[in-house]
N, C-alpha and C. Protein backbone atom coordinates (compact mmCIF):
# COMPACT_ATOMS: atom_id res chain seq x y z
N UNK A 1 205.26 12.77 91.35
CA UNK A 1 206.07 12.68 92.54
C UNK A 1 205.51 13.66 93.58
N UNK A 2 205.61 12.92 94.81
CA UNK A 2 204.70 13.96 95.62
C UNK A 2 205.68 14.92 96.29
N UNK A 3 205.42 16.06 97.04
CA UNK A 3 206.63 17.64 97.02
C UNK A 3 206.09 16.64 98.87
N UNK A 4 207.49 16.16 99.46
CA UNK A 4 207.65 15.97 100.49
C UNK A 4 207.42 17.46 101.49
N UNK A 5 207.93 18.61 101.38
CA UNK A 5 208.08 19.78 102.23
C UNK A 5 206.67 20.32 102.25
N UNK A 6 205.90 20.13 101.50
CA UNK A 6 204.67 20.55 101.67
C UNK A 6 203.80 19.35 102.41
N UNK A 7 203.95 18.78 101.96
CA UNK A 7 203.27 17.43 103.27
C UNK A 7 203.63 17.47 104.50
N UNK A 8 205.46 17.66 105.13
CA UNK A 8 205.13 17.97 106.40
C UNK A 8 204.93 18.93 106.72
N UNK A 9 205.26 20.41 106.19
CA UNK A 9 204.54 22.26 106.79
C UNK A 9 203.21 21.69 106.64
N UNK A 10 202.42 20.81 105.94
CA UNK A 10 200.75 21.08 106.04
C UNK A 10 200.71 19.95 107.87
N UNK A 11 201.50 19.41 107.64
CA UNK A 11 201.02 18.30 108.95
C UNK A 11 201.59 18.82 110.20
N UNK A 12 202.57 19.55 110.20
CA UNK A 12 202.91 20.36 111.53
C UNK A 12 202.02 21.37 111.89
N UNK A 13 201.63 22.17 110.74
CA UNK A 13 200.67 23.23 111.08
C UNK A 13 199.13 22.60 111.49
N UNK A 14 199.03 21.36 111.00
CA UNK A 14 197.83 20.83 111.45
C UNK A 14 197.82 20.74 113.23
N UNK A 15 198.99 20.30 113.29
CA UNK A 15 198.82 19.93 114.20
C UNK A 15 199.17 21.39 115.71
N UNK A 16 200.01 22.35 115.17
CA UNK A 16 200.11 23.42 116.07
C UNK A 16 199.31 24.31 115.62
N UNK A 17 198.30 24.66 114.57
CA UNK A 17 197.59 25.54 114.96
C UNK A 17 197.58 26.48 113.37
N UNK A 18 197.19 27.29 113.81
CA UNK A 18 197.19 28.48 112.31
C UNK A 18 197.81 29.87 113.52
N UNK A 19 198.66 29.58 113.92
CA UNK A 19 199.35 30.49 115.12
C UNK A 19 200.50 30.44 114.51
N UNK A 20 201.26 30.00 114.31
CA UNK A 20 203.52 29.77 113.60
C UNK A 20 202.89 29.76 112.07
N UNK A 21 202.12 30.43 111.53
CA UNK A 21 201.94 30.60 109.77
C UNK A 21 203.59 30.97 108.98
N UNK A 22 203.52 31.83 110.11
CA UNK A 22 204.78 33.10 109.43
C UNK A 22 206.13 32.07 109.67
N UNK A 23 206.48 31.43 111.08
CA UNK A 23 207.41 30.68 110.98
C UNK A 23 207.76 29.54 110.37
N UNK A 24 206.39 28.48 110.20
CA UNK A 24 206.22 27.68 109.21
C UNK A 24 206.96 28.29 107.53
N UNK A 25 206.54 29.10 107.28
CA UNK A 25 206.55 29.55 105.74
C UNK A 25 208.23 30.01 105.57
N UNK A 26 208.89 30.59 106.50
CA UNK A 26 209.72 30.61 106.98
C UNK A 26 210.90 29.71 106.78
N UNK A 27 210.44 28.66 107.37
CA UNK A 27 210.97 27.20 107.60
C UNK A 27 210.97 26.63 105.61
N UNK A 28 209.97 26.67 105.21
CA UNK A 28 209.45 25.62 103.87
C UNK A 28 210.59 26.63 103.18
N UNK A 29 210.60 28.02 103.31
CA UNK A 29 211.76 28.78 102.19
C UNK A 29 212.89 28.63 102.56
N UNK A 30 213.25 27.93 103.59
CA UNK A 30 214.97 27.90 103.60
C UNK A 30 215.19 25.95 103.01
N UNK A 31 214.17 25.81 103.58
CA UNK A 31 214.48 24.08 102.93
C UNK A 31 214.35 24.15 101.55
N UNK A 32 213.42 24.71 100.96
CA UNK A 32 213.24 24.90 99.70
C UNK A 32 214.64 25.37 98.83
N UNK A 33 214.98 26.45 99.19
CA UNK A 33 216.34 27.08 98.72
C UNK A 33 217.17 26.29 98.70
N UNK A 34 217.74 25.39 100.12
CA UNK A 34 218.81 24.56 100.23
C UNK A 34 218.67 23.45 99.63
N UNK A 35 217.77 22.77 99.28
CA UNK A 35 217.18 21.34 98.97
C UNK A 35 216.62 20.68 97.28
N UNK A 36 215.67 22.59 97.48
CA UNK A 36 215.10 22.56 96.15
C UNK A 36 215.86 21.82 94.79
N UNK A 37 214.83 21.04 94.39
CA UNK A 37 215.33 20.40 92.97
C UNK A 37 216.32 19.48 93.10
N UNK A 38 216.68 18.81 94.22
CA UNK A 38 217.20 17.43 94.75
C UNK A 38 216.53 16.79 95.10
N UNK A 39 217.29 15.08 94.75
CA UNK A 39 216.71 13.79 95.34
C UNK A 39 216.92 13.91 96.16
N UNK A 40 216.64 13.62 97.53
CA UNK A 40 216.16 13.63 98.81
C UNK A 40 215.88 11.93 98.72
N UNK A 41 216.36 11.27 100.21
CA UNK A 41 216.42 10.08 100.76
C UNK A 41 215.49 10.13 101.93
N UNK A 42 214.46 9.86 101.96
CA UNK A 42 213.74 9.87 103.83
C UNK A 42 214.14 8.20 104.24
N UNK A 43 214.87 8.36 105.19
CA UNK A 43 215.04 7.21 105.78
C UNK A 43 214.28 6.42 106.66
N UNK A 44 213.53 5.53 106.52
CA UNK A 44 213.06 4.23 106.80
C UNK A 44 213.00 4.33 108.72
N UNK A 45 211.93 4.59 109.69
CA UNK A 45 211.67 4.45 111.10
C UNK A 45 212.94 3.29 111.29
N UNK A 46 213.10 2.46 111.04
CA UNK A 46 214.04 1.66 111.56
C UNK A 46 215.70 2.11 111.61
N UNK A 47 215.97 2.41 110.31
CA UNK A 47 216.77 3.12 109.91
C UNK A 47 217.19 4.38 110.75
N UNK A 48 216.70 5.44 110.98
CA UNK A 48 216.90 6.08 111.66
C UNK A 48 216.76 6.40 112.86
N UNK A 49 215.89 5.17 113.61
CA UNK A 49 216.01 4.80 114.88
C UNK A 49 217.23 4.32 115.04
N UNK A 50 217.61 3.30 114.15
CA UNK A 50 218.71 3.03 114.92
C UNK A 50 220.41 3.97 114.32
N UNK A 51 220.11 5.15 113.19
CA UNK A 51 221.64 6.05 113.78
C UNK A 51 221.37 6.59 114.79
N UNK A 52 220.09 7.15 115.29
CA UNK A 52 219.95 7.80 116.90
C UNK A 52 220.37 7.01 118.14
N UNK A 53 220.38 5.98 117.94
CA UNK A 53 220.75 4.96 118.76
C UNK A 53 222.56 5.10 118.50
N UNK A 54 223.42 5.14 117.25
CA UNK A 54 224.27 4.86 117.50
C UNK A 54 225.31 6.38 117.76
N UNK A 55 224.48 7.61 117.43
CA UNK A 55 224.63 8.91 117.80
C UNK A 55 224.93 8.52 119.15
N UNK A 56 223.73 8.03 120.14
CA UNK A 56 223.64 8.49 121.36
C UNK A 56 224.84 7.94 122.15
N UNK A 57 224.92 6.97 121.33
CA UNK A 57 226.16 5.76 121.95
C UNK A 57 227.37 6.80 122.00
N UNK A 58 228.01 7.19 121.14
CA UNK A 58 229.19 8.25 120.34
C UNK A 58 228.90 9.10 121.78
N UNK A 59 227.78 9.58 121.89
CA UNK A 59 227.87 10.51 123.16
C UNK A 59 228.16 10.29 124.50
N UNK A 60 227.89 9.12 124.51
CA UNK A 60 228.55 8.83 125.71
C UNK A 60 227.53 7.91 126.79
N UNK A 61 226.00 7.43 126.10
CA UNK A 61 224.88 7.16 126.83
C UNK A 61 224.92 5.87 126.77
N UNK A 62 224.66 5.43 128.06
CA UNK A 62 224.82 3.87 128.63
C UNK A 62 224.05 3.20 127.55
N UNK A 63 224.14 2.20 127.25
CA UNK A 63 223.51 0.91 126.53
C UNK A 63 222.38 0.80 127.42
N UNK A 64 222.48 0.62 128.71
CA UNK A 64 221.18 0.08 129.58
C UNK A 64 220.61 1.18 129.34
N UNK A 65 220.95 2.38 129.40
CA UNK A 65 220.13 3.69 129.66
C UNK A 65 218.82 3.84 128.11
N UNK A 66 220.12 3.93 127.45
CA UNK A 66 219.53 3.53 125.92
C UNK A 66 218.29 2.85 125.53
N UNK A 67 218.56 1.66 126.18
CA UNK A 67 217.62 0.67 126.16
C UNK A 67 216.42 0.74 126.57
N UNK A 68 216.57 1.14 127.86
CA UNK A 68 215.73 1.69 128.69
C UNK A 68 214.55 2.51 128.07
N UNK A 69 215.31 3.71 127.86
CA UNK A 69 214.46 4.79 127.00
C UNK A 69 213.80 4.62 125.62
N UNK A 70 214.50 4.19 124.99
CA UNK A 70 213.49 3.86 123.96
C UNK A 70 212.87 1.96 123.74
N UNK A 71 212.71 1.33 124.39
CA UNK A 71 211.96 -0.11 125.24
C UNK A 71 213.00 -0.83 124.04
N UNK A 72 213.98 -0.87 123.74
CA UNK A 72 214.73 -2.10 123.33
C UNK A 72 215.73 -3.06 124.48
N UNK A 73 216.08 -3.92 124.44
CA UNK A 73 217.33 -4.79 125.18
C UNK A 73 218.62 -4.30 124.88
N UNK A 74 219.26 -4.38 126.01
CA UNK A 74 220.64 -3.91 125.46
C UNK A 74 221.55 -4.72 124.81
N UNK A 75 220.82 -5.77 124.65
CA UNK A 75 221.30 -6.90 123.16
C UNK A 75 221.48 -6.08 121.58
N UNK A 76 219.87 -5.53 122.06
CA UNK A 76 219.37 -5.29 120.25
C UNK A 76 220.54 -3.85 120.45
N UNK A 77 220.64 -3.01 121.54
CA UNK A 77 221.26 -1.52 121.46
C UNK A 77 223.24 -2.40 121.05
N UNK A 78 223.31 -3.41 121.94
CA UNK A 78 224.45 -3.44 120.96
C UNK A 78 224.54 -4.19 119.60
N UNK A 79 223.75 -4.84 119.49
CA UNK A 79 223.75 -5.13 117.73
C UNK A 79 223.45 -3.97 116.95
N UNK A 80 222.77 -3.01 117.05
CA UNK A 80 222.71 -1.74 116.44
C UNK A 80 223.85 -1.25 116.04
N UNK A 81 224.57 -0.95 117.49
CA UNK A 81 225.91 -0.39 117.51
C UNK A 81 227.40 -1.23 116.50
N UNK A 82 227.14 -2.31 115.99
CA UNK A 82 228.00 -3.33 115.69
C UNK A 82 227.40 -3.22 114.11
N UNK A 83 226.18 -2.57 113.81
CA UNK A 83 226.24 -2.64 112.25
C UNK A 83 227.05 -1.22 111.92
């Protein structure tokens, strides 16, 4: 089974640098502590595109606006909202 928390601290740090070492490491020991030795669910790009979608709704953000911003119809933003 592959250790998810080490795959993304290696891919964030890839990508910002060998500069946030200390905050990175930081970061992996509190997830570690809180998390450690649980199943863990990563949810599916679709999936969690669309609770952000139905978050944003809850907040108060137009359907058109919605739509807008992330290139869906405000068809698909309210069928989102309706599952």
């Amino acid at each position: 089974m592959a250790d998810v928390v080490a795959d993304l601290i290696a891919r964030i740090q890839a990508r910002l640098g060998h500069q946030q070492v200390r905050e990175l490491a930081e970061i992996e020991r509190q997830v570690r502590l809180e998390w450690g030795g649980q199943y863990t669910y990563v949810a599916g790009r679709k999936m969690a595109r669309d609770e952000s979608v139905r978050q944003a709704l809850a907040m108060g953000t137009s359907a058109s606006d919605l739509a807008r911003h992330i290139g869906l119809s405000e068809r698909q933003i309210r069928r989102i909202a309706q599952r």
